[in-house]
Protein backbone atom coordinates (compact mmCIF):
# COMPACT_ATOMS: atom_id res chain seq x y z
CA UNK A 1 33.67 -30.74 6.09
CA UNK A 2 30.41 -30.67 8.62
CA UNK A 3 27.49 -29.43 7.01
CA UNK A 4 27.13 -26.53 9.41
CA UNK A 5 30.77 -24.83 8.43
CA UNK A 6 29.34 -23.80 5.02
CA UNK A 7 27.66 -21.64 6.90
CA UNK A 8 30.50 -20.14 8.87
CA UNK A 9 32.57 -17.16 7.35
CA UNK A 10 35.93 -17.98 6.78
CA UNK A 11 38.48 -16.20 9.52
CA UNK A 12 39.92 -13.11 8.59
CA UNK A 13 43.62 -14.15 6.92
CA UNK A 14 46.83 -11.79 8.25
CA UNK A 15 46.60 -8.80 7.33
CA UNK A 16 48.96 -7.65 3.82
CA UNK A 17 51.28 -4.97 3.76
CA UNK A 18 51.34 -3.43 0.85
CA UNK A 19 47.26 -2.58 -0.37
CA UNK A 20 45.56 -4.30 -2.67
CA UNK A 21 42.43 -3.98 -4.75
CA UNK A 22 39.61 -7.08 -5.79
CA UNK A 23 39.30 -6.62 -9.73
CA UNK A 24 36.46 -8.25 -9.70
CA UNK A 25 33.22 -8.84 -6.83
CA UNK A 26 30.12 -8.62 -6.52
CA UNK A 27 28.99 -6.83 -3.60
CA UNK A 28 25.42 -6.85 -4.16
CA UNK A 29 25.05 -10.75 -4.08
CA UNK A 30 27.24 -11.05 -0.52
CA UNK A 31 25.34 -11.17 2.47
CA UNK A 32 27.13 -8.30 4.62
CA UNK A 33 26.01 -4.78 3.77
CA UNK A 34 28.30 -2.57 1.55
CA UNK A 35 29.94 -0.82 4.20
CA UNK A 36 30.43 -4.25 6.27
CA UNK A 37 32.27 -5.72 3.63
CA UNK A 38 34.89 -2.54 2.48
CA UNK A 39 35.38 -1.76 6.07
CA UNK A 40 36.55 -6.15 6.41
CA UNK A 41 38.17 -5.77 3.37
CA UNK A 42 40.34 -2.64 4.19
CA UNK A 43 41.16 -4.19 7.55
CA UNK A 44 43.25 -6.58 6.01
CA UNK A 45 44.98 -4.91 3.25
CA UNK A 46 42.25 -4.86 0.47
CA UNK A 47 41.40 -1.32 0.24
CA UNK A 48 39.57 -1.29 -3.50
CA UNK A 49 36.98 -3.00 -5.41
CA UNK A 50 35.62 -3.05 -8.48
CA UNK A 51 31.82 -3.55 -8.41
CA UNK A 52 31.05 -5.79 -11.15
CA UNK A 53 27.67 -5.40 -13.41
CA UNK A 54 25.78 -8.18 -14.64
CA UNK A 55 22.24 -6.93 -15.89
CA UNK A 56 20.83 -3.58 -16.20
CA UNK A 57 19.61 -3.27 -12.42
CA UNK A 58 23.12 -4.36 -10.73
CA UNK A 59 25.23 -2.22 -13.45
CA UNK A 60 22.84 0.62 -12.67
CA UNK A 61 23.43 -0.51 -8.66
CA UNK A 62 26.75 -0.77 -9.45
CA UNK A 63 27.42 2.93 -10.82
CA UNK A 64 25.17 4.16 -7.60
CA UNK A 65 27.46 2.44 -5.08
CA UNK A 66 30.43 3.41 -6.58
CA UNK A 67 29.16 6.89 -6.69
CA UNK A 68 28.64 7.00 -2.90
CA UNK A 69 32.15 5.08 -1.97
CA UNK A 70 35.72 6.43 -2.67
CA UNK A 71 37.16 2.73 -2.68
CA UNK A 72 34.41 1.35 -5.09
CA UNK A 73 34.72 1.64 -9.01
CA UNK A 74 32.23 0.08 -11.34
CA UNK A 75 31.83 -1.90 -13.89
CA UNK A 76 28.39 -1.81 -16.48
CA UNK A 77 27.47 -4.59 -18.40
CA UNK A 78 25.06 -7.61 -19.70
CA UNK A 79 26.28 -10.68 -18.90
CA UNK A 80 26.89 -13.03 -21.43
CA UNK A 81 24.42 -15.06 -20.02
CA UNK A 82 21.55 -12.25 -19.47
CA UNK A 83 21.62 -11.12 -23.60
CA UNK A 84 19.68 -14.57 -24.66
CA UNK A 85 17.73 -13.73 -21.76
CA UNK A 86 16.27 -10.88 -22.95
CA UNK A 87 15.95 -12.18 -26.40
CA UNK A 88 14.48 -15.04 -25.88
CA UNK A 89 13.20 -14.69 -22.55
CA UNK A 90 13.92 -16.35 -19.13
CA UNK A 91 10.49 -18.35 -18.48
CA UNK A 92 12.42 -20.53 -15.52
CA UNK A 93 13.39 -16.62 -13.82
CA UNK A 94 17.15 -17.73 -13.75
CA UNK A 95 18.21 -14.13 -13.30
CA UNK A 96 16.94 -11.66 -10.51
CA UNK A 97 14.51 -10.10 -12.90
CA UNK A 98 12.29 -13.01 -12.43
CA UNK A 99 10.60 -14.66 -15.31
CA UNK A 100 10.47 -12.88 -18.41
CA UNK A 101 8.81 -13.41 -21.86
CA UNK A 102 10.67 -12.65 -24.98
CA UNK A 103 11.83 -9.20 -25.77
CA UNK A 104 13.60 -9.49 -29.32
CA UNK A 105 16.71 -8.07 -30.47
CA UNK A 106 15.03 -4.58 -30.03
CA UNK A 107 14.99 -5.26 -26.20
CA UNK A 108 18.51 -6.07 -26.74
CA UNK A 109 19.24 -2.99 -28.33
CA UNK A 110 17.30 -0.90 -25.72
CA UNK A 111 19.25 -2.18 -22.82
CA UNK A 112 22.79 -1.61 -24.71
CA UNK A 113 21.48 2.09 -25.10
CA UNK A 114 21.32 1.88 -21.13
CA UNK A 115 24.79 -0.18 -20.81
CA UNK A 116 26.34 2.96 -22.73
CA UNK A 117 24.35 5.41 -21.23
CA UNK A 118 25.94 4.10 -17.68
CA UNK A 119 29.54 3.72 -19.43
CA UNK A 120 30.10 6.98 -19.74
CA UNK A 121 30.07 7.98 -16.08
CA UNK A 122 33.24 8.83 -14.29
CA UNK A 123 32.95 6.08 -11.25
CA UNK A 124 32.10 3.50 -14.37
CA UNK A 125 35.69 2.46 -14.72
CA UNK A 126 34.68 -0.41 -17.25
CA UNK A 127 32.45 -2.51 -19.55
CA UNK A 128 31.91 -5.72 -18.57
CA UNK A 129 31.57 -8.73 -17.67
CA UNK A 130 30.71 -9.46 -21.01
CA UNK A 131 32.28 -12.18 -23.60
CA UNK A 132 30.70 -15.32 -24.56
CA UNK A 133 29.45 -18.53 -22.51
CA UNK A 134 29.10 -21.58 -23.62
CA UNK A 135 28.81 -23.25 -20.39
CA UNK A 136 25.08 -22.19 -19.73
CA UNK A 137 23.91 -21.03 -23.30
CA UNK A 138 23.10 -23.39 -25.70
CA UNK A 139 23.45 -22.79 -29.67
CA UNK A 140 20.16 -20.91 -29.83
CA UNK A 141 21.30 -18.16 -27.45
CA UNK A 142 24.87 -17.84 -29.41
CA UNK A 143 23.77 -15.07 -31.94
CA UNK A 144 22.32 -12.95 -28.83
CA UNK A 145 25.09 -13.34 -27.16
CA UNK A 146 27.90 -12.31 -30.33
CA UNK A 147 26.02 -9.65 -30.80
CA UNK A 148 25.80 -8.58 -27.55
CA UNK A 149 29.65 -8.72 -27.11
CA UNK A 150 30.56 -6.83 -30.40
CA UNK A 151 28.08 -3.82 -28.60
CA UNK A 152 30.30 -4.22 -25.54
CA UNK A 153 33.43 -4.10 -27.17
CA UNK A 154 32.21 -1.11 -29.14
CA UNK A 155 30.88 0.94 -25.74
CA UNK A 156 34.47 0.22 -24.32
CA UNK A 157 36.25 2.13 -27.11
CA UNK A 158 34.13 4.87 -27.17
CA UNK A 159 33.86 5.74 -23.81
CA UNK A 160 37.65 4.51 -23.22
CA UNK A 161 36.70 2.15 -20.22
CA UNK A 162 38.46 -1.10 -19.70
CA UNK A 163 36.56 -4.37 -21.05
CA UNK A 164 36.31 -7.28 -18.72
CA UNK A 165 35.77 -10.27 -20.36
CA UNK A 166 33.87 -13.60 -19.05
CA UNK A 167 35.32 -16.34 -20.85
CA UNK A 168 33.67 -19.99 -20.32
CA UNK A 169 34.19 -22.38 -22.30
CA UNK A 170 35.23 -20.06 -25.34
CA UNK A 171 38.81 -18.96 -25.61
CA UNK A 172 39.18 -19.41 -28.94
CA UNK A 173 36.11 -17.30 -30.11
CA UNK A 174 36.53 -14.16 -27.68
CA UNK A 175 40.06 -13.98 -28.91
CA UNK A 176 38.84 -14.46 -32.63
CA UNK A 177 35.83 -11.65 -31.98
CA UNK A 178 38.59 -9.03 -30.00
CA UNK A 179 40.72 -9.34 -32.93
CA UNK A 180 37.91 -9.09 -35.54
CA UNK A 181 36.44 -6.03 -33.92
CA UNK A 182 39.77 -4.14 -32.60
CA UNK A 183 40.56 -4.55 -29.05
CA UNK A 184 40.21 -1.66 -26.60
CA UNK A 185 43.91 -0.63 -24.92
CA UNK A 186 42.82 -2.30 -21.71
CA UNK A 187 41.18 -5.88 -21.92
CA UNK A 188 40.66 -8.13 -18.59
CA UNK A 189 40.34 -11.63 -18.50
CA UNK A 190 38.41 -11.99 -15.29
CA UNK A 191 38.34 -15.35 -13.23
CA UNK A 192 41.09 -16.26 -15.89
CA UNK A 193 39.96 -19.84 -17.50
CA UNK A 194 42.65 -20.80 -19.71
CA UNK A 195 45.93 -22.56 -20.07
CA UNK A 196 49.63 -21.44 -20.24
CA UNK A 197 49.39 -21.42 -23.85
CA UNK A 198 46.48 -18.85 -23.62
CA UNK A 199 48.42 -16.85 -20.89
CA UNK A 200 51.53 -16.24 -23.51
CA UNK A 201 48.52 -15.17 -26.40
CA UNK A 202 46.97 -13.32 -24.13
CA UNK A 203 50.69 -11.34 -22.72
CA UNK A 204 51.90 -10.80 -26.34
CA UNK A 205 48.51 -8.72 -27.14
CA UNK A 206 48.86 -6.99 -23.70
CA UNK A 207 45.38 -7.88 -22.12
CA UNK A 208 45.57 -8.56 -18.47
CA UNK A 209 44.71 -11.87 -16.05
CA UNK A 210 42.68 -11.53 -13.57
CA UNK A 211 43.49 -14.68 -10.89
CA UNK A 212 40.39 -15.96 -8.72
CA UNK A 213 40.67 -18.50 -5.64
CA UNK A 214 39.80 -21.11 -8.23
CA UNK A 215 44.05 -20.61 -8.74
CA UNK A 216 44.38 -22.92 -5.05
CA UNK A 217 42.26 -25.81 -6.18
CA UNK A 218 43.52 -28.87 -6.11
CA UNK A 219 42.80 -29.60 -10.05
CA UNK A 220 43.64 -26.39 -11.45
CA UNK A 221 47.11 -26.79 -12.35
CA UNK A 222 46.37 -25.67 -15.55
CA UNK A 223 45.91 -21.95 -14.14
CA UNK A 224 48.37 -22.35 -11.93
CA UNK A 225 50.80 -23.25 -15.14
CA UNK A 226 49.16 -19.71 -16.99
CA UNK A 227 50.15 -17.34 -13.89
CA UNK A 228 53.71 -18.79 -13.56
CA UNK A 229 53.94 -17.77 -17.47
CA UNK A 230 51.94 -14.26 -17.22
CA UNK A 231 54.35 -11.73 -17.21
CA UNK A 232 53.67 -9.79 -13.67
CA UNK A 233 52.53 -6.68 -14.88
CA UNK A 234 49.93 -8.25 -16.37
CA UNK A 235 48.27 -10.10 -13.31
CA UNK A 236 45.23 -9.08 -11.40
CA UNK A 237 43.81 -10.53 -8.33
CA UNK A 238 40.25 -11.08 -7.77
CA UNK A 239 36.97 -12.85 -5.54
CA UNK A 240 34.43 -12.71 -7.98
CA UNK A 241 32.75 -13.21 -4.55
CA UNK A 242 30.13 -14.77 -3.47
CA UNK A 243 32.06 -17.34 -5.66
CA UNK A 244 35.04 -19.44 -6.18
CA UNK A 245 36.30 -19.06 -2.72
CA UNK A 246 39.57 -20.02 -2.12
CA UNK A 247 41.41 -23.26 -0.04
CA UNK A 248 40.68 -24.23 2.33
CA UNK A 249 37.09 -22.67 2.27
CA UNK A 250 35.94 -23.63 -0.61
CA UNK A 251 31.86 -24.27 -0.21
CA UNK A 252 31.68 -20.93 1.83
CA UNK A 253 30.63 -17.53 1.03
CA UNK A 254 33.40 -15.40 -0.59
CA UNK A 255 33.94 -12.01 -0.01
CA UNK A 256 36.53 -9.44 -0.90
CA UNK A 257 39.06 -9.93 2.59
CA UNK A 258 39.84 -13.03 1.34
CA UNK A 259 42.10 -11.54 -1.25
CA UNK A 260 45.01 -11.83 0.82
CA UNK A 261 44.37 -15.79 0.75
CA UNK A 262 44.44 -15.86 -2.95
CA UNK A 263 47.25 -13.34 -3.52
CA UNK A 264 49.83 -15.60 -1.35
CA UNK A 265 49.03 -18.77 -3.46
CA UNK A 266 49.88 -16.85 -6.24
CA UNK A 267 53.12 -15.11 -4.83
CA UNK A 268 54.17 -18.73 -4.24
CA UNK A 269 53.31 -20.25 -7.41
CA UNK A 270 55.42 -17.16 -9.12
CA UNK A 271 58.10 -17.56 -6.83
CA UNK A 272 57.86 -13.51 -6.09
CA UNK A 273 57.28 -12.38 -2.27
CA UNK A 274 53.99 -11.58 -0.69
CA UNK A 275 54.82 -7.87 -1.45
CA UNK A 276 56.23 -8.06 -5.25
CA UNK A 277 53.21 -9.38 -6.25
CA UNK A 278 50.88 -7.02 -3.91
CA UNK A 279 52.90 -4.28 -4.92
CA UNK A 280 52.50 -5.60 -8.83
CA UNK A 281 49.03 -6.34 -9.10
CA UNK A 282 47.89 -2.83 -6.89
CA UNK A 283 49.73 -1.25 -10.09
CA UNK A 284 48.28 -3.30 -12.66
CA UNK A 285 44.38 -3.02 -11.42
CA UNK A 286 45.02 0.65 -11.10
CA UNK A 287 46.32 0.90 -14.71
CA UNK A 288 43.95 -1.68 -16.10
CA UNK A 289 40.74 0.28 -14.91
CA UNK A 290 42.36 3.88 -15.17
CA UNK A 291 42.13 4.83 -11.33
């Protein structure tokens, strides 16, 4: 691929019949304003999204926009990257707070207090993405980041919002931490990570997959093995955009109207029709985040 296509947007794919919504994006990291990007979106098909909150000032964004758009929900959470963050502090400025010195676990605290505070607005339609990482934190950011999950967990119940779960590199402790603490009744895997084996765990406790365009590359067959075992009303669709864009454009921008791309790899992996599984996962992502 020529350096310069990175740069260009991918086309706008055929337009699906039956509406979808994006479980999962992130609308304040794409480069297109707000409106730009629902108004795309809705042109072919994808008429929701859920706004996805990663650190006090996007879940607080997050609630705003979803406030001021009927097609928007949101999501509130600390990522399970951004908890050792504020423990421990972020001298390098990873996140887009810039760099920060160490707060403690009281800063922790404080900014769960916020995190619920946000969860129990109406247009908050979950808690999340939260769950453990153990791609990017290393063993002295663990406890932060535990902890920081059991809160989430915790907020979820009370408020009754769905949980959306970030799950690198960890399946087997967020499964061992939901059970320990008592799942909420709706659970998300988003950007699902694991295997078949996973998917039929994850189906008999009822928690739902959420599919990114990471589901068309080339050496996930893995995932591609877990959604032809998740049972159907269990599978969501998602961009997680700017990221994981989906073949053929992968190494361009992502952005919610590439759903359709996504959802007709999976229709074709499950052997259902472009409008089963349209129909099936507009259903599921209105049931998993109560909408």
């Amino acid at each position: 691929m020529a350096p310069q296509d990175k740069n260009t947007p991918p086309p706008l794919p055929e337009p699906l019949r039956v509406a979808v919504a994006d479980s999962h994006t992130h609308l304040d990291m794409q480069d297109s304003s707000v409106e730009e990007a629902l108004a795309k979106a809705a042109s072919v098909g994808v008429t929701t999204v859920v706004q996805v909150g990663c650190d006090l000032a996007g879940s607080r964004w997050a609630a705003e926009t979803a406030a001021a758009h009927d097609s928007v929900h949101a999501t509130v959470a600390l990522h399970p990257n951004e908890a050792p963050r504020i423990v421990l502090g972020d001298p390098d400025g990873w996140s887009r707070q810039g760099a920060r010195g160490p707060g403690g676990d009281s800063a922790l605290d404080e900014a769960l207090a916020e995190i619920d505070r946000l969860a129990a607005l109406p247009q908050v339609r979950g808690v999340g993405e939260t769950g453990l990482d153990y791609f990017r934190t290393g063993p002295e950011g663990m406890a932060a980041q535990e902890a920081s999950f059991r809160a989430h967990i915790e907020i979820a119940k009370r408020h009754d919002k769905a949980l959306v779960i970030h799950d690198r590199e960890a399946h087997d402790d967020v499964l061992r931490i939901l059970r320990e603490e008592g799942a909420p009744d709706r659970v998300v895997f988003h950007c699902y990570s694991g295997d078949a084996e996973m998917a039929k765990i994850c189906a008999a406790v009822g928690y739902f997959m959420s599919f990114a365009g990471n589901v068309t590359f080339k050496n996930a067959q893995h995932l591609r093995d877990a959604l032809a075992v998740a049972p159907p009303e269990l599978v969501l669709v998602e961009t997680d955009a700017p990221f994981l864009t989906p073949a053929p454009y992968r190494g361009r921008a992502n952005a919610p109207y590439l759903i359709p791309v996504t959802l007709r790899a999976m229709a074709e992996v499950t052997a259902m029709t472009e409008d089963a599984m349209a129909t099936a996962v507009a259903a599921n992502t209105a049931r998993a985040f109560g909408y």
